[in-house]
C-alpha atoms as a PDB file:
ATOM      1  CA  UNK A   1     -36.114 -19.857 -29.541  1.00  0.00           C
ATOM      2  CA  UNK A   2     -33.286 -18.206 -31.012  1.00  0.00           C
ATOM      3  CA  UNK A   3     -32.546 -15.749 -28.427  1.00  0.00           C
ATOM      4  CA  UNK A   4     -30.085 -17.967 -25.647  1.00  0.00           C
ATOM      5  CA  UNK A   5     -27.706 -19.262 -28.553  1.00  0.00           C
ATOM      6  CA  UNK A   6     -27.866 -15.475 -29.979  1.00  0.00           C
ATOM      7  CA  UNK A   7     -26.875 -14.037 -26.339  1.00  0.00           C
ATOM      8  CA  UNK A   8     -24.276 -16.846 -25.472  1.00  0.00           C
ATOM      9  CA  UNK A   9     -22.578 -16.274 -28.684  1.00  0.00           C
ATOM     10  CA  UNK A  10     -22.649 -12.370 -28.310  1.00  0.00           C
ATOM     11  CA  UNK A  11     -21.442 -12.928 -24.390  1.00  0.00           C
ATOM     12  CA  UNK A  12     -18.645 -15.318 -25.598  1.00  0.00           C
ATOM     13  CA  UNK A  13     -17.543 -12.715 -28.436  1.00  0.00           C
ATOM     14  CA  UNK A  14     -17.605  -9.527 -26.096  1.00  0.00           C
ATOM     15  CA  UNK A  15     -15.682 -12.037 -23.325  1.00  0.00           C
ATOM     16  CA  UNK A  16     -13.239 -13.140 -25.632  1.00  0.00           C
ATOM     17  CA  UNK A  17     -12.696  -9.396 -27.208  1.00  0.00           C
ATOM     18  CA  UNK A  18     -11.321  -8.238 -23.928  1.00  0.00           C
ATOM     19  CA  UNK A  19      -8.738 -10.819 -23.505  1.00  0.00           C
ATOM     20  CA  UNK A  20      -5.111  -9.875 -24.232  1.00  0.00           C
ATOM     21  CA  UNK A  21      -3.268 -11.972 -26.903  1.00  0.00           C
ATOM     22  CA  UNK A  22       0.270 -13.286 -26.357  1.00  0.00           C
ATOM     23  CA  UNK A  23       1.944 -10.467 -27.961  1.00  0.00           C
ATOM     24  CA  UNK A  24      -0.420  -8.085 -25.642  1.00  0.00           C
ATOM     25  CA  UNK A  25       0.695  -9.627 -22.759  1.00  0.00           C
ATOM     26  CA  UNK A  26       4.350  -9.659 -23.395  1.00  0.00           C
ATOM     27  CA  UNK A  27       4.514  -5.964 -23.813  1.00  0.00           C
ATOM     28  CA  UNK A  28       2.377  -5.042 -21.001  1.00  0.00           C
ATOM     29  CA  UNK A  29       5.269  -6.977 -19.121  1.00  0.00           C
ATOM     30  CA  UNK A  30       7.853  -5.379 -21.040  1.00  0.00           C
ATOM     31  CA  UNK A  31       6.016  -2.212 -20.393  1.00  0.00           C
ATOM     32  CA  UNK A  32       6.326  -2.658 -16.391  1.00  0.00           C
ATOM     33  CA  UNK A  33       9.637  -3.741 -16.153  1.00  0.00           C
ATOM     34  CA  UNK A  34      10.692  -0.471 -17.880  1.00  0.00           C
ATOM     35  CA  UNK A  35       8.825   1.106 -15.449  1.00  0.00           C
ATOM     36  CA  UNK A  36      10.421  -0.600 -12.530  1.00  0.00           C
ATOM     37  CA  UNK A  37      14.202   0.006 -14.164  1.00  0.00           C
ATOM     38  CA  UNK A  38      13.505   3.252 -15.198  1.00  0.00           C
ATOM     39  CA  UNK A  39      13.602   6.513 -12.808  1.00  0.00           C
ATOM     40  CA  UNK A  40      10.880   9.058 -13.657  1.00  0.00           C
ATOM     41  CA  UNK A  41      12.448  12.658 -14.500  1.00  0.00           C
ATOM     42  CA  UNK A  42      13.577  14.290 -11.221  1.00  0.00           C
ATOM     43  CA  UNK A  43      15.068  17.518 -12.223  1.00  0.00           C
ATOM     44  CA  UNK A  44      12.472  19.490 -10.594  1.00  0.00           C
ATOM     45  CA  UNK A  45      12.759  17.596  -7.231  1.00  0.00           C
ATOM     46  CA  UNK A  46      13.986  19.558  -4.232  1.00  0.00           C
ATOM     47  CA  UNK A  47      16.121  16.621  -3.485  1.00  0.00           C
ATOM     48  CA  UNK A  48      17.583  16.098  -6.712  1.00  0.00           C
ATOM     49  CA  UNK A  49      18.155  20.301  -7.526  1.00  0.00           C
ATOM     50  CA  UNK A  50      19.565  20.750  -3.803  1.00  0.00           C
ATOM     51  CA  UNK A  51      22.262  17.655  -4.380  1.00  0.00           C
ATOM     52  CA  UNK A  52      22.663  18.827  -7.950  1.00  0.00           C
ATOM     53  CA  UNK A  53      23.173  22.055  -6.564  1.00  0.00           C
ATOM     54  CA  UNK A  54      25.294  20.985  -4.223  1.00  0.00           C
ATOM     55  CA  UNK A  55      27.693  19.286  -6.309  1.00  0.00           C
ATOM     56  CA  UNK A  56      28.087  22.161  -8.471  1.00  0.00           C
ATOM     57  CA  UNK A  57      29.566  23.980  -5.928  1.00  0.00           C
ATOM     58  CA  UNK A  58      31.665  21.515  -5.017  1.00  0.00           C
ATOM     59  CA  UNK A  59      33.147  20.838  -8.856  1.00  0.00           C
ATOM     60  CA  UNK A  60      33.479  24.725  -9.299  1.00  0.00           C
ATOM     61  CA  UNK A  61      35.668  25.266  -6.252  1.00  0.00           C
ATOM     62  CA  UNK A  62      37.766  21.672  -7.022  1.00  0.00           C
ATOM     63  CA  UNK A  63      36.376  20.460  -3.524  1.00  0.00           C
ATOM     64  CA  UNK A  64      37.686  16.760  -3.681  1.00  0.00           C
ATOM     65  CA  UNK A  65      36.795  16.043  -0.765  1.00  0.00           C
ATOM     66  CA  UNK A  66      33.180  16.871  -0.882  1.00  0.00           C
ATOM     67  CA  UNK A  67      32.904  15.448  -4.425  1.00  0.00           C
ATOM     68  CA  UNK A  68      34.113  12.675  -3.015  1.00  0.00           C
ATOM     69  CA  UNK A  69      31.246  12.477  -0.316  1.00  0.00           C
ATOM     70  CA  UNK A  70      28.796  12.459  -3.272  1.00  0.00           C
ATOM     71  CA  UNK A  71      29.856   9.707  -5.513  1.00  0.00           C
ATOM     72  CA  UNK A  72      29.963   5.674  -4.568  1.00  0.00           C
ATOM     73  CA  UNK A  73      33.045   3.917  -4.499  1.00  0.00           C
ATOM     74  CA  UNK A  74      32.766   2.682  -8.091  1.00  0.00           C
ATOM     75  CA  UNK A  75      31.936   5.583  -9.132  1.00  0.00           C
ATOM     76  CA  UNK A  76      33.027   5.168 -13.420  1.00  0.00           C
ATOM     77  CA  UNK A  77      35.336   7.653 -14.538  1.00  0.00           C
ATOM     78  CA  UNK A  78      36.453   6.144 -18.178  1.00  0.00           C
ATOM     79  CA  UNK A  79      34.919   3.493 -20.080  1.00  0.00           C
ATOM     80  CA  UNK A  80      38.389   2.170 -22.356  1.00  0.00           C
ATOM     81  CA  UNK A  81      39.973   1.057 -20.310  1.00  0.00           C
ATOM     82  CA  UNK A  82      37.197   0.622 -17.134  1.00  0.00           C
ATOM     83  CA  UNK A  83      38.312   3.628 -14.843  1.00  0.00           C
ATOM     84  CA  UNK A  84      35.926   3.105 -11.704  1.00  0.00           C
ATOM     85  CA  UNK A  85      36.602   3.889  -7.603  1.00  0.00           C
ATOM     86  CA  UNK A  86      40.163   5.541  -7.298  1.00  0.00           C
ATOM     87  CA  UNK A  87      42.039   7.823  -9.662  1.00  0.00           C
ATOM     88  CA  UNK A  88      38.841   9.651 -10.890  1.00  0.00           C
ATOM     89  CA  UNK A  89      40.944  13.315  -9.468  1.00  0.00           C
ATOM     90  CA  UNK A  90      44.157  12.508 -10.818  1.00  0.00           C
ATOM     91  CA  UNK A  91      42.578  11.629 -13.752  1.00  0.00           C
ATOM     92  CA  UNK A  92      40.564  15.364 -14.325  1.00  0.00           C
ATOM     93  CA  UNK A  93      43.506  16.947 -13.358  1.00  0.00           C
ATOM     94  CA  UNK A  94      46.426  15.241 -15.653  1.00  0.00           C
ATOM     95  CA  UNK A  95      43.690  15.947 -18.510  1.00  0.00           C
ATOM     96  CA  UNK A  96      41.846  19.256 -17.704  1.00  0.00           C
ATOM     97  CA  UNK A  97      38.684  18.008 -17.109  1.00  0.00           C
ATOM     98  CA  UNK A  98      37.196  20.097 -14.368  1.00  0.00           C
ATOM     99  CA  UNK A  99      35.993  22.771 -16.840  1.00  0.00           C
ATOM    100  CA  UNK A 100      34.538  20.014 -19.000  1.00  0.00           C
ATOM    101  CA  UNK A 101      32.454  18.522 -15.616  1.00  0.00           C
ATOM    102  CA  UNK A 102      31.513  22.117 -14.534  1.00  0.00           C
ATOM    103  CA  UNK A 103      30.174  22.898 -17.943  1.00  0.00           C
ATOM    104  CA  UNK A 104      28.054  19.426 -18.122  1.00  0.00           C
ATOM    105  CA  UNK A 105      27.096  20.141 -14.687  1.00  0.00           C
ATOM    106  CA  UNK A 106      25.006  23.102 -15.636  1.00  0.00           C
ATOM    107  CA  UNK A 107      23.371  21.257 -18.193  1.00  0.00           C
ATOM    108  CA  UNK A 108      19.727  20.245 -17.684  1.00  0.00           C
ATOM    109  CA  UNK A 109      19.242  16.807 -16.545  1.00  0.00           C
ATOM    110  CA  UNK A 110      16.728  14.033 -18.070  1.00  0.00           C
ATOM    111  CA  UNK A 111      16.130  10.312 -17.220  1.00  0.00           C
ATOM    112  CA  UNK A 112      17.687   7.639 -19.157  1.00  0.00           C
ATOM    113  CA  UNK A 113      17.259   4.181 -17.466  1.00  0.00           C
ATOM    114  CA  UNK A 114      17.146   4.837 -13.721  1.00  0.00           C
ATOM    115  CA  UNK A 115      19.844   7.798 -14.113  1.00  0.00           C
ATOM    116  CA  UNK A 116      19.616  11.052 -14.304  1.00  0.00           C
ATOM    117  CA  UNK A 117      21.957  12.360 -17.012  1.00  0.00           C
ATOM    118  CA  UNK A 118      23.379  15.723 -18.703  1.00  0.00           C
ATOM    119  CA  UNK A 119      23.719  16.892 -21.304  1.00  0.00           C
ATOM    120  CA  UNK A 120      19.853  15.914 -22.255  1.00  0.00           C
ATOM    121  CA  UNK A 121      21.335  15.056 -26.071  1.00  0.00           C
ATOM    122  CA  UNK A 122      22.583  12.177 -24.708  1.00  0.00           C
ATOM    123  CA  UNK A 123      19.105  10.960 -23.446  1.00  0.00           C
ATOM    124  CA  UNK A 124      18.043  12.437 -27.642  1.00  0.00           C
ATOM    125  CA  UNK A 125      20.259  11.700 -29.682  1.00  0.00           C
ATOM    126  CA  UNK A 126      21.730   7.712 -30.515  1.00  0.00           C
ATOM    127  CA  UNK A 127      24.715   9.033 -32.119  1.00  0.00           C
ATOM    128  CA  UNK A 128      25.855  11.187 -29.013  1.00  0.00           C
ATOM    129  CA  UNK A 129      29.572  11.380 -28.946  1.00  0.00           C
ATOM    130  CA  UNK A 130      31.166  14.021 -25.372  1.00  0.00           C
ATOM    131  CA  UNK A 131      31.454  13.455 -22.164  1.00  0.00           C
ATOM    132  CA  UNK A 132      28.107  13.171 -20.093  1.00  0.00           C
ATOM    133  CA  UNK A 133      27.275  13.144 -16.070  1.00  0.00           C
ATOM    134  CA  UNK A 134      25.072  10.423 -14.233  1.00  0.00           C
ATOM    135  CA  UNK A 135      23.232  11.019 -10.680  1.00  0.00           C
ATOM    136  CA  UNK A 136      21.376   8.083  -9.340  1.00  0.00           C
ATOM    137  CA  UNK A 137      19.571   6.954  -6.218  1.00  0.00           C
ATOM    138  CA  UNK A 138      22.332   4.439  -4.482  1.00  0.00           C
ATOM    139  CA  UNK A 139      21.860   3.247  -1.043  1.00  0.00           C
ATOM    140  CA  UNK A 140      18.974   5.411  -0.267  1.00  0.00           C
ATOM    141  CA  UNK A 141      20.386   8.909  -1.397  1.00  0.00           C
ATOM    142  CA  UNK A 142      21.215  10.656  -4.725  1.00  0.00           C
ATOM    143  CA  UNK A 143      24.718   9.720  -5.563  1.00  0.00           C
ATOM    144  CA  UNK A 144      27.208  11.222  -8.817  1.00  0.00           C
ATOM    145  CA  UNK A 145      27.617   7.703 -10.804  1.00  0.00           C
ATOM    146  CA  UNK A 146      29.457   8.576 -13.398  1.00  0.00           C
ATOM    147  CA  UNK A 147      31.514  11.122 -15.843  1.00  0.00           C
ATOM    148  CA  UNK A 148      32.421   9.487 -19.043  1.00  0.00           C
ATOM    149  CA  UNK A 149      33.431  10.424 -22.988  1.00  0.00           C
ATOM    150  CA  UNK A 150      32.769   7.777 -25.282  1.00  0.00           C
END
């Protein structure tokens, strides 16, 4: 006689078990909406290396105008002030920056967000103060986002 309240209570205390509290929920939510607006590390993708590649070439031999080809119109240049779209080659050249760009360009790249960026201390360390490169996926191809100090 015991036995059906003794299995309903054990099948209502293994069903609840597996049911994901509030908190649970909100951070497998959190969890996938990190993983929708963050790119997984591409540094070993033939895509990403022959664009990469690419693009050194083009910053070692001051080749504006394929640089150019590679980067989106709003492409950020300075953060104080905002320095985005035109300017970004007068810019490197009133303040020697080339050398700076080639250097960070030969850095390994890591993920941060749904970038690609070097040098990987920026992606490590909080307190990362120096200029740093982004590469992202815009409009269906790898694009050079950004080259910023703080």
């Amino acid at each position: 006689m015991m036995r059906p309240p003794f299995l309903c209570l054990l099948v209502l205390i293994l069903g609840l078990s597996g049911c994901q509290t509030d908190e649970q929920k909100r951070e497998a939510l959190a969890a996938k909406i990190r993983e929708k607006t963050s790119i997984k590390d591409q540094s070993e993708d033939h895509e990403f290396m022959a664009f990469l590649n690419r693009l050194r070439a083009a910053v070692a031999a001051k080749d504006m105008a394929t640089v150019a080809s590679m980067m989106p119109p709003n492409f950020l240049w300075r953060l104080e002030p905002d320095g985005s779209g035109e300017g970004v080659f007068a810019h490197w050249d009133k303040n020697n920056l080339w050398p700076e760009l080639n250097l960070i360009l030969r850095e390994r790249f890591s993920p941060k967000g749904n970038v690609m960026v070097a040098p990987r201390e920026f992606v490590t360390n909080p307190n990362y103060k120096g200029y740093r490169a982004g590469i992202a996926i815009d409009g269906g191809g790898w694009k050079f986002v950004y080259f910023v100090n703080n």
